[in-house]
Protein backbone atom coordinates (compact mmCIF):
# COMPACT_ATOMS: atom_id res chain seq x y z
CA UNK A 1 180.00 -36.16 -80.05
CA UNK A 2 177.59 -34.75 -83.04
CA UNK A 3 175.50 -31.97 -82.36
CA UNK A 4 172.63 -34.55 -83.02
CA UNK A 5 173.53 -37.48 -80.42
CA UNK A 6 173.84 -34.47 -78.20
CA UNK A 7 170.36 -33.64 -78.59
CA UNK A 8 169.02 -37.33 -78.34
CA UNK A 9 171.08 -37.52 -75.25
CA UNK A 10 169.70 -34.06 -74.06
CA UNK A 11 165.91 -35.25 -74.66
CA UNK A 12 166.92 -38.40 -72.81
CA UNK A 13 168.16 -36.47 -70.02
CA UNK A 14 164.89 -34.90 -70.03
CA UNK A 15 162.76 -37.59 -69.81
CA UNK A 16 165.04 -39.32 -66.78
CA UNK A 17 163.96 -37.69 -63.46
CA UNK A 18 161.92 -35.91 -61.89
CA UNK A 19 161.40 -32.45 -63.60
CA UNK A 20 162.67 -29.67 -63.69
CA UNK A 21 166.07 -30.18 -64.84
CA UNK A 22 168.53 -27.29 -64.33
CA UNK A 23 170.94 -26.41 -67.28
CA UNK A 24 173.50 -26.79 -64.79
CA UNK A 25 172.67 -29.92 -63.88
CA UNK A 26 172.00 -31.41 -67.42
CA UNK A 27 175.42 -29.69 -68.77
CA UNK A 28 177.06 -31.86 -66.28
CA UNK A 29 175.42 -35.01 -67.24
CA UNK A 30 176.25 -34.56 -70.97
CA UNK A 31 179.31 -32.65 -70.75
CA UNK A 32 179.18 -29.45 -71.77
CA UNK A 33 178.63 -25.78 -70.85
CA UNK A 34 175.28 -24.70 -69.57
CA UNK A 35 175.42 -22.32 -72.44
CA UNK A 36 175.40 -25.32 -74.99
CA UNK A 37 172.84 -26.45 -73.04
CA UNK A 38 170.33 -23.35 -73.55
CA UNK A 39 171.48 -23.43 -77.29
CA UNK A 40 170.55 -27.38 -77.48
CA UNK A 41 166.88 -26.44 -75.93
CA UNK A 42 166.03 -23.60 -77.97
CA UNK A 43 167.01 -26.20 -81.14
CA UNK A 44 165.02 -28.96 -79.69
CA UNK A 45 161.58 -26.53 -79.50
CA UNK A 46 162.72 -25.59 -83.37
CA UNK A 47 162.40 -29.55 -84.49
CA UNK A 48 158.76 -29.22 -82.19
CA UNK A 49 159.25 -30.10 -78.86
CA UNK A 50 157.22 -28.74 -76.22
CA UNK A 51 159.88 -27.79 -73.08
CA UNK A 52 158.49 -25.27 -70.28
CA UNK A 53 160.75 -23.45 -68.76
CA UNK A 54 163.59 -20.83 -69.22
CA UNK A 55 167.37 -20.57 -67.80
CA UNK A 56 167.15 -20.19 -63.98
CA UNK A 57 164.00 -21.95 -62.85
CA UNK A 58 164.90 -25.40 -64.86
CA UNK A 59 163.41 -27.35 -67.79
CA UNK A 60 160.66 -29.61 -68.34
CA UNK A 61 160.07 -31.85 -71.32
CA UNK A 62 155.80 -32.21 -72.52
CA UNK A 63 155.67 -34.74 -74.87
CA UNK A 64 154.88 -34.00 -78.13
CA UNK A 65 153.96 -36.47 -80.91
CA UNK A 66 155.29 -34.00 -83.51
CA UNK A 67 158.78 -34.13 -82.48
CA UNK A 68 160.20 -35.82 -85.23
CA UNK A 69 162.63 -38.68 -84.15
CA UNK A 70 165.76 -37.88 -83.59
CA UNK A 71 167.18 -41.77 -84.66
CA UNK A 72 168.64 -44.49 -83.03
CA UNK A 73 172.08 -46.46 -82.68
CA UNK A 74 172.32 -49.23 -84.77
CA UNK A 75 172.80 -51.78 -81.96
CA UNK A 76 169.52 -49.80 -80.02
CA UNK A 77 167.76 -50.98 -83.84
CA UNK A 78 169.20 -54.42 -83.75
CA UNK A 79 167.61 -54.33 -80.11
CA UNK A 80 164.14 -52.94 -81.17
CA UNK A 81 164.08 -55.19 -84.20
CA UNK A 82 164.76 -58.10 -82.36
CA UNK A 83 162.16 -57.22 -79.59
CA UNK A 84 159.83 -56.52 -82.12
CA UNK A 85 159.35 -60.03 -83.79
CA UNK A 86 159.86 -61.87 -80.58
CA UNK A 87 156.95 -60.02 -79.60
CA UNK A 88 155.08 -60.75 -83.14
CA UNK A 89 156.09 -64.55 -82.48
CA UNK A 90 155.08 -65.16 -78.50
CA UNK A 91 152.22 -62.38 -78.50
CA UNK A 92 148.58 -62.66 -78.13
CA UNK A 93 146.77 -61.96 -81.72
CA UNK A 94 146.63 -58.22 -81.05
CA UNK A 95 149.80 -58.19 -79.52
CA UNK A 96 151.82 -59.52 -82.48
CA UNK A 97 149.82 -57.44 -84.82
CA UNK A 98 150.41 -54.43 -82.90
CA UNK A 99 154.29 -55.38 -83.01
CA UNK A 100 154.21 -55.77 -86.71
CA UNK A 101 152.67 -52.69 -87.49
CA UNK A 102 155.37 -50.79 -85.52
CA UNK A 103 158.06 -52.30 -87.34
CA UNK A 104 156.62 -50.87 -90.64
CA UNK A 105 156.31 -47.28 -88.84
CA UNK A 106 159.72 -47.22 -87.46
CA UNK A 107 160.72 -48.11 -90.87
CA UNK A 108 158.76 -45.59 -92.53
CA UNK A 109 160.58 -42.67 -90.13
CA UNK A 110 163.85 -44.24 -90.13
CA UNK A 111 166.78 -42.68 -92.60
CA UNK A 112 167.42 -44.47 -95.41
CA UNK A 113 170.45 -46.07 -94.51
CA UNK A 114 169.17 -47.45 -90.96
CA UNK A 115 165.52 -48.57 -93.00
CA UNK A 116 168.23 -50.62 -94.87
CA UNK A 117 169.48 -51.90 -91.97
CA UNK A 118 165.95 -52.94 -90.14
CA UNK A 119 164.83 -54.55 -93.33
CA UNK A 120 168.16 -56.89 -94.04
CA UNK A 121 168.82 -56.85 -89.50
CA UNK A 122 171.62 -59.51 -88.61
CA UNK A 123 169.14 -60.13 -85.88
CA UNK A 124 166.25 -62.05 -85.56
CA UNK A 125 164.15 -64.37 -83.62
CA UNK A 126 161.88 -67.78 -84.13
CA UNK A 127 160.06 -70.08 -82.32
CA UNK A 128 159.60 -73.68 -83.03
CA UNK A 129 157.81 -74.23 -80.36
CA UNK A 130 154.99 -71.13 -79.71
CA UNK A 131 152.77 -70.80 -76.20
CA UNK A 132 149.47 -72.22 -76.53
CA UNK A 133 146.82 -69.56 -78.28
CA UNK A 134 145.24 -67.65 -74.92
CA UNK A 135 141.20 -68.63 -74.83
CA UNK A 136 140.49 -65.27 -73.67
CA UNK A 137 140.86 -61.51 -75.39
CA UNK A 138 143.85 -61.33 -73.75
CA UNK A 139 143.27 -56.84 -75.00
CA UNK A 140 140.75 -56.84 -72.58
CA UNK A 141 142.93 -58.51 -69.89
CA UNK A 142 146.16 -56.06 -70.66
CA UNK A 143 143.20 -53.14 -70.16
CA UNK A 144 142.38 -54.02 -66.82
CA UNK A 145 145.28 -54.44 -65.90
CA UNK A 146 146.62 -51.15 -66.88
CA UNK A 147 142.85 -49.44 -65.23
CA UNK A 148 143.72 -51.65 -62.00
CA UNK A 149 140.10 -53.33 -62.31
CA UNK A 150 139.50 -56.85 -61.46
CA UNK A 151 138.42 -59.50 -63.61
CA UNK A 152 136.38 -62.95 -63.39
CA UNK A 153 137.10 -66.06 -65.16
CA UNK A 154 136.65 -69.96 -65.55
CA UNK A 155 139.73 -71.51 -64.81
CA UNK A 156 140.74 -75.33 -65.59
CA UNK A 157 144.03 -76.19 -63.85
CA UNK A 158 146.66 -78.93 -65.17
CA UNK A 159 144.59 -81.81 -63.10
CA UNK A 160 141.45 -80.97 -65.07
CA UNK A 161 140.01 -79.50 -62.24
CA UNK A 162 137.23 -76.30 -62.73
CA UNK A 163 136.87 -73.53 -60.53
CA UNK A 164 135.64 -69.90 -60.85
CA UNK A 165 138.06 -67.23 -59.81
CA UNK A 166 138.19 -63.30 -59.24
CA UNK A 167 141.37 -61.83 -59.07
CA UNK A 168 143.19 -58.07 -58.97
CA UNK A 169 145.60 -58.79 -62.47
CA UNK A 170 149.32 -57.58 -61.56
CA UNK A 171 150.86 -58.84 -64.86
CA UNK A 172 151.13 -60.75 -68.02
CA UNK A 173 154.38 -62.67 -68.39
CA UNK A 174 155.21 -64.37 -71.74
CA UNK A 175 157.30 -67.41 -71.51
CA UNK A 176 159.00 -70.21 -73.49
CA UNK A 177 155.80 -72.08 -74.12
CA UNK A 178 152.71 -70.79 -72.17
CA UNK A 179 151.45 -67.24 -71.60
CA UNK A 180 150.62 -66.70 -68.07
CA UNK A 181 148.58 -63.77 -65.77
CA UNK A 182 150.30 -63.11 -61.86
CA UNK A 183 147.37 -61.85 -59.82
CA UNK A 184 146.08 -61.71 -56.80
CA UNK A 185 143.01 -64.02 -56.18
CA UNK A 186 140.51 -63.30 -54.12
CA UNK A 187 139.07 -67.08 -53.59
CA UNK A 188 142.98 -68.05 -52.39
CA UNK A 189 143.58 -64.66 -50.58
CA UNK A 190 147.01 -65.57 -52.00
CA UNK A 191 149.20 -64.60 -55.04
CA UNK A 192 148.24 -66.91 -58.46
CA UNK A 193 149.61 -67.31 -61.45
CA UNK A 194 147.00 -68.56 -64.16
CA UNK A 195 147.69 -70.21 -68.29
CA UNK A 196 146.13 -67.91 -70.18
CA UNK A 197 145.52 -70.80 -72.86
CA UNK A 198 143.38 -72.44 -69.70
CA UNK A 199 140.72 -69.22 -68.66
CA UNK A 200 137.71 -69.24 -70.39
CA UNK A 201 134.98 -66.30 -70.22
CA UNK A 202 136.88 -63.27 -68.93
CA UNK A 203 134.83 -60.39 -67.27
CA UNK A 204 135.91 -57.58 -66.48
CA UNK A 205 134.08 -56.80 -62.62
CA UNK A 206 134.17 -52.88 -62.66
CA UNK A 207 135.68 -53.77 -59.01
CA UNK A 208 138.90 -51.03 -58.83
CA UNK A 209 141.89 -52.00 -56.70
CA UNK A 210 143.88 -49.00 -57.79
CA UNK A 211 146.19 -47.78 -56.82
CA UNK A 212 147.77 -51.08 -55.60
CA UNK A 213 149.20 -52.53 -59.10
CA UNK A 214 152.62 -51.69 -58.50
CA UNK A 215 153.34 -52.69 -54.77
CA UNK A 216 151.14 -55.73 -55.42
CA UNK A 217 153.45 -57.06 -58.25
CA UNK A 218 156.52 -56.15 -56.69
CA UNK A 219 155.77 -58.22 -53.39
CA UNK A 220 153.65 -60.85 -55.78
CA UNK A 221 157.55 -61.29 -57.54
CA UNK A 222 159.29 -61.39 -54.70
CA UNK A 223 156.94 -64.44 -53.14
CA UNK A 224 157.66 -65.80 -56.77
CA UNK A 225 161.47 -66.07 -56.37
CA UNK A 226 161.38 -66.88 -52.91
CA UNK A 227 159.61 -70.23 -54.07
CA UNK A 228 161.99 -73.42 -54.24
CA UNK A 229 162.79 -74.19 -58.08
């Protein structure tokens, strides 16, 4: 192994886990002496990463957006590239705007050889068919969401029918041809799952259901799957 995948596996090692790591611990994951491992951190805080700790009490990694990137695999680019303009093809406006402008960055940091490679990728994706455009700011949905705060909305289901609707948002799924929000709705008391292309007039409430997000999703996916196809 090169001394550099060592230290992209090392800051991977890092980041997996609850901190801190012990050298004797990570020497065992990648392979090596804990000696190597002491040697590895003291290079890693050179290229600018922040890592507390010192042999004996166990390291912990502080993210630091300085760190230059270490690089990638090719089939880990072939993966991000082809993420990357599925995203710019099935996201909302920001969304797919936000995915093309980190394609041009990871170019811009990549090596020469692997910018080659992103620019000419064997991989790529396209839609002939793309989910109906959302009729909300679907930025202001993914930012509740993330804050855990719930949101009001005008919602016109596939019979035509109108109804108003509060719900706790768990998740935005993106799928073959319609973009769609699981939540929880309050007027139901029951796990929803709502078109984004068929909301209208999104507010976000102010009401806070944190910190429930996480359990609320996974039992919200669970009632999903248990449903009959």
């Amino acid at each position: 192994m090169s001394r550099t995948a060592r230290l992209f596996q090392l800051m991977q090692a890092l980041r997996s886990g609850p901190p801190p790591h012990t050298s004797a611990a990570l020497a065992q994951d990648l392979g090596v002496s804990p000696r190597t491992i002491h040697r590895d951190i003291d290079a890693l805080r050179g290229l600018g990463a922040v890592i507390d700790g010192e042999a004996g009490f166990g390291f912990t990694l502080i993210e630091d957006a300085t760190l230059p990137p270490l690089g990638f695999t090719d089939d880990e680019l072939e993966a991000l590239v082809l993420g990357l303009r599925e995203a710019e093809l099935i996201g909302d406006p920001d969304l797919s705007q936000a995915a093309s402008q980190a394609l041009r960055k990871l170019q811009g940091r990549l090596p020469p050889r692997q910018s080659h490679r992103l620019t000419h990728a064997v991989l790529t994706a396209t839609r002939f068919d793309r989910p109906e455009p959302p009729t909300i700011p679907v930025a202001t949905l993914r930012a509740a969401t993330w804050d855990e705060l719930a949101v009001a909305f005008g919602y016109t289901d596939m019979h035509g029918a109108q109804t108003q609707r509060t719900v706790y948002p768990l998740s935005i799924v993106y799928m073959d041809r319609s973009s769609v929000l699981i939540a929880w709705c309050l007027l139901r008391a029951d796990v929803r799952v709502f078109r984004l292309d068929r909301m209208r007039d999104l507010v976000v409430t102010g009401d806070s259901f944190r910190p429930r997000r996480v359990p609320m999703l996974r039992d919200a996916l669970a009632q999903i799957r248990a449903q009959p196809a």
